[in-house]
PDB file of N, CA and C in Angstrom:
ATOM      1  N   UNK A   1     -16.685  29.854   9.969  1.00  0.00           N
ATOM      2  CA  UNK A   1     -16.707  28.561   9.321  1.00  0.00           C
ATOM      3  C   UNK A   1     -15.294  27.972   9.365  1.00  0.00           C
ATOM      4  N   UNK A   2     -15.277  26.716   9.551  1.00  0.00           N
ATOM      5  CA  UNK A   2     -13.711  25.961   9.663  1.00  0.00           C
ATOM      6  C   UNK A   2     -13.318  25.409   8.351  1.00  0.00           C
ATOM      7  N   UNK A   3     -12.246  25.517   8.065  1.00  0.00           N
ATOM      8  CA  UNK A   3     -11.734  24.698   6.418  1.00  0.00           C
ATOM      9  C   UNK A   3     -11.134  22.974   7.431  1.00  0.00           C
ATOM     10  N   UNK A   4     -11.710  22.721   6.179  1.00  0.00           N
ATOM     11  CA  UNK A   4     -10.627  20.988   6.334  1.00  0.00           C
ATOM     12  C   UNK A   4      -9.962  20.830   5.360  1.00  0.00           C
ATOM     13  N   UNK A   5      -9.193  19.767   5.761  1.00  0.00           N
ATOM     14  CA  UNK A   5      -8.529  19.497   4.334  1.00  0.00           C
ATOM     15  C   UNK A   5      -8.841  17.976   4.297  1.00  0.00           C
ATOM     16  N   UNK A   6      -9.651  17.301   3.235  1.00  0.00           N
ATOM     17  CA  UNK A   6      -9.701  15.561   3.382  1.00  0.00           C
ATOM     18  C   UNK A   6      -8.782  15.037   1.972  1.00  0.00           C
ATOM     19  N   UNK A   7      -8.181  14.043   2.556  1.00  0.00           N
ATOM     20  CA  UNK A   7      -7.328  13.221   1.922  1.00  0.00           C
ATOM     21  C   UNK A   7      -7.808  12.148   1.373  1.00  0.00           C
ATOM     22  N   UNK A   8      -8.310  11.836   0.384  1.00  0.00           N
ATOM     23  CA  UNK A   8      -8.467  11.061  -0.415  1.00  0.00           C
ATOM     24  C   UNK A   8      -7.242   9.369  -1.082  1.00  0.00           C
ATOM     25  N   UNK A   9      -7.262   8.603  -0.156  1.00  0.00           N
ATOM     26  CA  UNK A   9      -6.083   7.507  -0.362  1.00  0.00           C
ATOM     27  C   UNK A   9      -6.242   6.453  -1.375  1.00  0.00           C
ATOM     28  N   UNK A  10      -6.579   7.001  -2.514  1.00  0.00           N
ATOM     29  CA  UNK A  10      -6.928   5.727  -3.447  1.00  0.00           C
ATOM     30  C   UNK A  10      -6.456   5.890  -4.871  1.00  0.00           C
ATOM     31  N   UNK A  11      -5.172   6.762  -4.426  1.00  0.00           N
ATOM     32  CA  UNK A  11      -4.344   7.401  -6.061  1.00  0.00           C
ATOM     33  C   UNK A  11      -4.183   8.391  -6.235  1.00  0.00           C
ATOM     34  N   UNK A  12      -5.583   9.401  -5.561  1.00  0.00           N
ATOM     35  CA  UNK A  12      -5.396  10.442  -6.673  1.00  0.00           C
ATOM     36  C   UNK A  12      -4.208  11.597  -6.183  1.00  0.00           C
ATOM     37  N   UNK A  13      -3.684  11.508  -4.844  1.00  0.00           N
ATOM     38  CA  UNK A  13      -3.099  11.856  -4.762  1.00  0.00           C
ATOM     39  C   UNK A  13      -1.306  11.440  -5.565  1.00  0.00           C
ATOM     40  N   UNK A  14      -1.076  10.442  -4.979  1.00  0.00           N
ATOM     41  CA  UNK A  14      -0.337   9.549  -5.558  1.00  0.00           C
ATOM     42  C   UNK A  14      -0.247   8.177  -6.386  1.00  0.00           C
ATOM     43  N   UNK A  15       0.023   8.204  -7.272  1.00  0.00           N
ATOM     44  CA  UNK A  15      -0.538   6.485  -8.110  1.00  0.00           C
ATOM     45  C   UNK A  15       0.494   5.438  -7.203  1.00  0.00           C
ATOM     46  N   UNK A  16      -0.151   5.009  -6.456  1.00  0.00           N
ATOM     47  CA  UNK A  16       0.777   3.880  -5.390  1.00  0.00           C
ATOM     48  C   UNK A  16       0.805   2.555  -6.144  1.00  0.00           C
ATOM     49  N   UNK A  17       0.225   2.177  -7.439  1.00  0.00           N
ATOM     50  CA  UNK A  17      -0.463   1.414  -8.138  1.00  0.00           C
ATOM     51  C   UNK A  17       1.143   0.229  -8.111  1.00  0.00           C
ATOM     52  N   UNK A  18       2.115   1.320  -8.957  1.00  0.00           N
ATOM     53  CA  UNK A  18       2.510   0.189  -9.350  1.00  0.00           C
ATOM     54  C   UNK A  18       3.874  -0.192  -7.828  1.00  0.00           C
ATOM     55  N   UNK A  19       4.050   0.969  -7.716  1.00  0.00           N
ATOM     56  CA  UNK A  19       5.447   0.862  -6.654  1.00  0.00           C
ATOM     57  C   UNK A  19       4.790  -0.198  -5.616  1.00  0.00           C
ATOM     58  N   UNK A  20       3.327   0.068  -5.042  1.00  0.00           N
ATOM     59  CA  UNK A  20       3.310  -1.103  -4.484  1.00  0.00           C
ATOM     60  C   UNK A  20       2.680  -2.359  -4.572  1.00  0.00           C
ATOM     61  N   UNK A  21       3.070  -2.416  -5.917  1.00  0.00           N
ATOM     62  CA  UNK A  21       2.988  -4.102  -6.845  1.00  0.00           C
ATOM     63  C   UNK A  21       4.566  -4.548  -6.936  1.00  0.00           C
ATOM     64  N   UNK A  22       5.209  -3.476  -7.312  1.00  0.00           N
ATOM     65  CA  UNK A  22       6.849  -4.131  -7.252  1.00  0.00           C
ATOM     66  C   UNK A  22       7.300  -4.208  -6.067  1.00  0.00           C
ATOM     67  N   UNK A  23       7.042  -3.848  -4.671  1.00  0.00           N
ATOM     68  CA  UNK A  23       7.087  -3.764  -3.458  1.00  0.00           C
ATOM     69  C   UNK A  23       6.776  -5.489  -2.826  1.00  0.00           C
ATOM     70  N   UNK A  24       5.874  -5.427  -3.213  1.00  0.00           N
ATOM     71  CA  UNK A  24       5.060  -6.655  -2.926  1.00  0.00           C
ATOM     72  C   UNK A  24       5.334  -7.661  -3.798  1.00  0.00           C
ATOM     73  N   UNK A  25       5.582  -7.880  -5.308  1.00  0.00           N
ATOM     74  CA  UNK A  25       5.976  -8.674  -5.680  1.00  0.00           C
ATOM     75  C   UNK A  25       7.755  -9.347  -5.342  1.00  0.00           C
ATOM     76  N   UNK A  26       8.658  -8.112  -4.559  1.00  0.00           N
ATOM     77  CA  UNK A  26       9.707  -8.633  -4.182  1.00  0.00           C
ATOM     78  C   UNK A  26       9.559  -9.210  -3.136  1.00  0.00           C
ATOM     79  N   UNK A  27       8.630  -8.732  -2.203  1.00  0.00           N
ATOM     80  CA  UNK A  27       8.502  -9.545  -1.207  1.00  0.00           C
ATOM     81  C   UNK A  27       7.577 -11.167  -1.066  1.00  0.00           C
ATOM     82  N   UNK A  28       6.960 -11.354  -1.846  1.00  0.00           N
ATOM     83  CA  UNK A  28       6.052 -12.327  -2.327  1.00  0.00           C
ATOM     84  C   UNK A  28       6.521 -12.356  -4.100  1.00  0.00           C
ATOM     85  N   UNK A  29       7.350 -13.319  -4.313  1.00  0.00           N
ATOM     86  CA  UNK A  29       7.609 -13.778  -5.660  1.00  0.00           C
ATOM     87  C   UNK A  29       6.792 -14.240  -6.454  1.00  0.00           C
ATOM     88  N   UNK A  30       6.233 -15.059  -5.966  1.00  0.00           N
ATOM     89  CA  UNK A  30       5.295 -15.976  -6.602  1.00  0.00           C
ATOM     90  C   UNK A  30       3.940 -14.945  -6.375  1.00  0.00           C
ATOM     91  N   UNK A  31       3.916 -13.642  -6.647  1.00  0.00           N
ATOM     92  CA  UNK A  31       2.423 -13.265  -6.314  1.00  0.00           C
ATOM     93  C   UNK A  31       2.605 -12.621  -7.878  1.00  0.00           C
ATOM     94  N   UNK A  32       1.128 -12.644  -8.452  1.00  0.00           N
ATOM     95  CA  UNK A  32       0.850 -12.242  -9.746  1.00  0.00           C
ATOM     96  C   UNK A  32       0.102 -10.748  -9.611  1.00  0.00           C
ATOM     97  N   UNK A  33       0.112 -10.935 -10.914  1.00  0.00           N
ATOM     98  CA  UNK A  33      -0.274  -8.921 -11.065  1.00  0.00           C
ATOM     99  C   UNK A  33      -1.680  -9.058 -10.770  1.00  0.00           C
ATOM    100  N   UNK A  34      -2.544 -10.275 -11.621  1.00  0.00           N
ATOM    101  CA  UNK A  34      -4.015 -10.942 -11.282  1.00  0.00           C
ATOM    102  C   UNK A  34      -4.181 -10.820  -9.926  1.00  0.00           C
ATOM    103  N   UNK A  35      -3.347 -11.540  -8.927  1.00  0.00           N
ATOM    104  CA  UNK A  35      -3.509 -12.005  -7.318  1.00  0.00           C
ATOM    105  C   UNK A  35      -3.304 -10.552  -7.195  1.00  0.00           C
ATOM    106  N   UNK A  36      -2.480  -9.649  -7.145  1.00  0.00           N
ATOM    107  CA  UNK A  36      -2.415  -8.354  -6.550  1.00  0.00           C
ATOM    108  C   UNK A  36      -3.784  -7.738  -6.954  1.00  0.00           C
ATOM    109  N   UNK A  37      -4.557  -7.536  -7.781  1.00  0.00           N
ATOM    110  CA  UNK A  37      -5.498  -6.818  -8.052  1.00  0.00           C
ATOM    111  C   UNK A  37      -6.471  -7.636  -7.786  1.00  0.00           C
ATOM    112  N   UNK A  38      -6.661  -8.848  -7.487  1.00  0.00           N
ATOM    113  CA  UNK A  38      -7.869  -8.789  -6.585  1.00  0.00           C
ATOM    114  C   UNK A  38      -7.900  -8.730  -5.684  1.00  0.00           C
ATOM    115  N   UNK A  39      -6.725  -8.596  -4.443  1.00  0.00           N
ATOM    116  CA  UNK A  39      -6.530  -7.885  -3.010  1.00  0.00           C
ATOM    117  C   UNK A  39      -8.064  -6.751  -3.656  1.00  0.00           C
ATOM    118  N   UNK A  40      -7.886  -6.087  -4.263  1.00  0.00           N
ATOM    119  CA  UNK A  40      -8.315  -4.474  -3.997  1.00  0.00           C
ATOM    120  C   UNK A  40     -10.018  -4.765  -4.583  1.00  0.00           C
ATOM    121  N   UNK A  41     -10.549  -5.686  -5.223  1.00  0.00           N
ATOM    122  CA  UNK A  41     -11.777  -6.048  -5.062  1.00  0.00           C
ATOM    123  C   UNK A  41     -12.338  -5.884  -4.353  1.00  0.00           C
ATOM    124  N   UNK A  42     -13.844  -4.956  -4.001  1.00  0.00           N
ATOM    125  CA  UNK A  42     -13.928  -5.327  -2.511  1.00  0.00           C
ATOM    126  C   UNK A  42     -13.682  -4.647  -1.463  1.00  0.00           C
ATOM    127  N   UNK A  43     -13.665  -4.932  -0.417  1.00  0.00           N
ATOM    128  CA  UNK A  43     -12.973  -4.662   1.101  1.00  0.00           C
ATOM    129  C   UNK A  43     -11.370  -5.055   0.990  1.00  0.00           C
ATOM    130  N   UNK A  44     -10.496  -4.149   1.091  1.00  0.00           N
ATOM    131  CA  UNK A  44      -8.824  -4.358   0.642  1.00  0.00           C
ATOM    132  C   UNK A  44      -8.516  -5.604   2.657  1.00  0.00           C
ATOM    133  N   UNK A  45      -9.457  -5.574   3.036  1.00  0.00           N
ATOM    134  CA  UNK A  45      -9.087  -6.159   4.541  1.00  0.00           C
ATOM    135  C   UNK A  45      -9.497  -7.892   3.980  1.00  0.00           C
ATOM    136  N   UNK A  46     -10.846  -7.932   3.504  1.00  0.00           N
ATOM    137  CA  UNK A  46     -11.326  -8.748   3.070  1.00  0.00           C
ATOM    138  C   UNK A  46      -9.919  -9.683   2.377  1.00  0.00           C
ATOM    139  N   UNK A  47      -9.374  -9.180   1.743  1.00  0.00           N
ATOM    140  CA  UNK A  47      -8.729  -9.884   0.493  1.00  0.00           C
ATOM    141  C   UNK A  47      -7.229 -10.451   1.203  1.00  0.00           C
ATOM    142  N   UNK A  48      -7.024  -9.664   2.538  1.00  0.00           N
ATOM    143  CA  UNK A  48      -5.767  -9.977   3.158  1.00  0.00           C
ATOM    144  C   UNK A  48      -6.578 -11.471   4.026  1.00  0.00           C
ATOM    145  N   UNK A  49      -7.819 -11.890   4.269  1.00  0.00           N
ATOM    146  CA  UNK A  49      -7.699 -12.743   4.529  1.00  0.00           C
ATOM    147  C   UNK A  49      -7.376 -14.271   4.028  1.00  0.00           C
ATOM    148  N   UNK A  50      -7.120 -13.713   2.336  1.00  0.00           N
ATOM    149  CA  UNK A  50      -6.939 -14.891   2.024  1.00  0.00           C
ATOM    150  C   UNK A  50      -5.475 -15.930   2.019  1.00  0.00           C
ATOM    151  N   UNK A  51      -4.281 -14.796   2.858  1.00  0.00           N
ATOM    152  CA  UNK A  51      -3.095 -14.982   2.765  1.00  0.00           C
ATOM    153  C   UNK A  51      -3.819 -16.042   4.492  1.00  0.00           C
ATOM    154  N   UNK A  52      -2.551 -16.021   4.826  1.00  0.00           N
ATOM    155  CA  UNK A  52      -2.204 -17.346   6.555  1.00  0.00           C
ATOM    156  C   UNK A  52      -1.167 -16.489   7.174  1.00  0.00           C
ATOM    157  N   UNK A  53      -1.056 -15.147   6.631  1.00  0.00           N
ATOM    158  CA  UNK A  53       0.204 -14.052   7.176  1.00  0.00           C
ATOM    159  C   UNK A  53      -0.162 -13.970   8.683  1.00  0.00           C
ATOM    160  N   UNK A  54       0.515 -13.250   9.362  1.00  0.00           N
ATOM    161  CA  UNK A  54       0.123 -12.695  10.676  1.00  0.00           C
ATOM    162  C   UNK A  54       0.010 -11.366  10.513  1.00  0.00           C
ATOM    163  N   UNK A  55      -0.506 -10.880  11.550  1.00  0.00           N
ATOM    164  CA  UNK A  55      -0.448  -9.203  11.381  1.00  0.00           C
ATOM    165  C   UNK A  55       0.954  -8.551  11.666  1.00  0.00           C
ATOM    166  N   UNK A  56       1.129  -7.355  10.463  1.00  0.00           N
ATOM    167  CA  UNK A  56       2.415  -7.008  11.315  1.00  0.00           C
ATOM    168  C   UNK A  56       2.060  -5.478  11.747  1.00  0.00           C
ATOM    169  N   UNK A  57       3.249  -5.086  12.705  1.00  0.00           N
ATOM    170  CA  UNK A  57       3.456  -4.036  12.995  1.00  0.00           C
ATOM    171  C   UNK A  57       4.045  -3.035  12.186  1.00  0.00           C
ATOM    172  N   UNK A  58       2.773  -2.001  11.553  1.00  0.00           N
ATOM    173  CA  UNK A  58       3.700  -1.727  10.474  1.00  0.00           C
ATOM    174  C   UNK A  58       5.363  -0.354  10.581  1.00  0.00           C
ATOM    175  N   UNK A  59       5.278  -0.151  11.701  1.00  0.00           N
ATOM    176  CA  UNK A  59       6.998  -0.011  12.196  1.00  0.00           C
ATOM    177  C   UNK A  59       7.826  -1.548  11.709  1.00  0.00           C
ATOM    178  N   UNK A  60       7.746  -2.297  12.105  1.00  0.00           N
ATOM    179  CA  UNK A  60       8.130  -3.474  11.094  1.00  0.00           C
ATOM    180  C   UNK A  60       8.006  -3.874   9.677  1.00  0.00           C
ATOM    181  N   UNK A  61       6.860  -3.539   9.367  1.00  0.00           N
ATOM    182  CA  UNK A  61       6.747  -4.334   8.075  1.00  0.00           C
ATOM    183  C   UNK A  61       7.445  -3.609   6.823  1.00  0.00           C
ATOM    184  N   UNK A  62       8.105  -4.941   6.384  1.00  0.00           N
ATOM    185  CA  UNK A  62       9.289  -4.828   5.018  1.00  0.00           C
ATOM    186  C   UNK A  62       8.352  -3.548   4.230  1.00  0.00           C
ATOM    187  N   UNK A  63       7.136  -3.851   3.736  1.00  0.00           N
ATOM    188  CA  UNK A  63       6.388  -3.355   2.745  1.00  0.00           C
ATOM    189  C   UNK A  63       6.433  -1.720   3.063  1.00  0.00           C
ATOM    190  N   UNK A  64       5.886  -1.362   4.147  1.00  0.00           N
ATOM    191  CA  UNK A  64       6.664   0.138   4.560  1.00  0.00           C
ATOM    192  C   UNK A  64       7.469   0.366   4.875  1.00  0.00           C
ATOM    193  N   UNK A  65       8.702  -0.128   5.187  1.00  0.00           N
ATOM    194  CA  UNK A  65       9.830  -0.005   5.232  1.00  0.00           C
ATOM    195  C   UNK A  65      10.182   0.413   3.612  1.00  0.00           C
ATOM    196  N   UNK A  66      10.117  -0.347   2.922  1.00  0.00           N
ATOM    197  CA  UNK A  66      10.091   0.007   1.287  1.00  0.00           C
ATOM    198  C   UNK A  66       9.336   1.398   1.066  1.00  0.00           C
ATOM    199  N   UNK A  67       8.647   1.563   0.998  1.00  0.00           N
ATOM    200  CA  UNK A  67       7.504   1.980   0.542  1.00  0.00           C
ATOM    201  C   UNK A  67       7.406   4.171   0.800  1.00  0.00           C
ATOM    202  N   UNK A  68       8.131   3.851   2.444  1.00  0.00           N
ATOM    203  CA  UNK A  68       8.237   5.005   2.851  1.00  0.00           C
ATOM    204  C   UNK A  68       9.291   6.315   1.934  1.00  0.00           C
ATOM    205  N   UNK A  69      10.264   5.462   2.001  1.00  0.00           N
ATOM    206  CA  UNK A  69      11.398   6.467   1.194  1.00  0.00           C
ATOM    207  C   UNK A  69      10.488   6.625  -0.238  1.00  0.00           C
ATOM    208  N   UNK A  70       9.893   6.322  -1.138  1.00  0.00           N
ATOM    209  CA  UNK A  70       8.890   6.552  -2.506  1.00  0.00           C
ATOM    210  C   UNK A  70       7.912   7.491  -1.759  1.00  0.00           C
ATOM    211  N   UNK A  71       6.986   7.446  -0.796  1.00  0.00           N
ATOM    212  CA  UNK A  71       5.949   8.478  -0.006  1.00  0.00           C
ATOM    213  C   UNK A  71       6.744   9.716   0.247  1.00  0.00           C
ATOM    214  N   UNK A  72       7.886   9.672   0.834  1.00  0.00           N
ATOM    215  CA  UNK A  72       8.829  11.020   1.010  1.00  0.00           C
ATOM    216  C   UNK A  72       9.089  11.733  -0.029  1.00  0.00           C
ATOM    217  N   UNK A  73       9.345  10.979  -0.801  1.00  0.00           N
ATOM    218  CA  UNK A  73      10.135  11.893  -2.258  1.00  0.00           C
ATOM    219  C   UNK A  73       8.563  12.262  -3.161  1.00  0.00           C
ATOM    220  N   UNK A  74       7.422  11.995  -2.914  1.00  0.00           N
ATOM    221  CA  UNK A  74       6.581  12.527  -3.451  1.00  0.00           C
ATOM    222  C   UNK A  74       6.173  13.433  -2.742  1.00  0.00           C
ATOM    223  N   UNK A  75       6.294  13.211  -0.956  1.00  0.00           N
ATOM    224  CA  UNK A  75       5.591  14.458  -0.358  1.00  0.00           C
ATOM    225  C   UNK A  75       6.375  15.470   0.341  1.00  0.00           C
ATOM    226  N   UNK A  76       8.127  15.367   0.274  1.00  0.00           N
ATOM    227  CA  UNK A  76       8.488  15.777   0.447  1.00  0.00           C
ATOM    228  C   UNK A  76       8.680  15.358   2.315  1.00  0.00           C
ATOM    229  N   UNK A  77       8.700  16.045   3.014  1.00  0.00           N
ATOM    230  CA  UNK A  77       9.135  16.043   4.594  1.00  0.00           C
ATOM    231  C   UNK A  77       7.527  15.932   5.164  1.00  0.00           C
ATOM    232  N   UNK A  78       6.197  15.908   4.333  1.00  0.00           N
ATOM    233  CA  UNK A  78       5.100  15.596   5.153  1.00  0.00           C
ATOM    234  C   UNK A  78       5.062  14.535   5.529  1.00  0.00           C
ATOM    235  N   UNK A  79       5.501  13.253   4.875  1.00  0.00           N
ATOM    236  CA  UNK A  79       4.898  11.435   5.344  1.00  0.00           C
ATOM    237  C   UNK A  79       6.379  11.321   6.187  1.00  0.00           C
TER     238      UNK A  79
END
């Protein structure tokens, strides 16, 4: 028999809740805690259509660029 291991991305590993609300609110000022939580209503793809953004590459994008050094220090040298 084979073991897996499944990853579950919706907190319970890590509460991404708020780091990436302050993430996102530096990068989008004018975005509210309301507007951030209804991104996640839903289909989280769904809710990005309501921005006029482009897609980014996320090797580019500010938001993981941020985001990564907080993923490291929780997982250590895995992310």
């Amino acid at each position: 028999m084979k073991k897996i291991v499944l990853f579950d991305f919706d907190g319970v590993l890590v509460d991404s809740y708020d780091y990436s609300y302050r993430i996102s609110k530096e990068l989008s000022p004018k975005l509210t805690e309301d507007i951030f939580r209804e991104l996640f209503e839903g289909n989280i793809y769904d809710g990005f259509e309501k921005f006029d953004g482009e897609e980014i590459d996320p090797s580019d994008d500010p938001f993981y660029k941020a985001a990564t050094p907080i993923l490291r220090s929780a997982f250590g040298k895995i992310v």
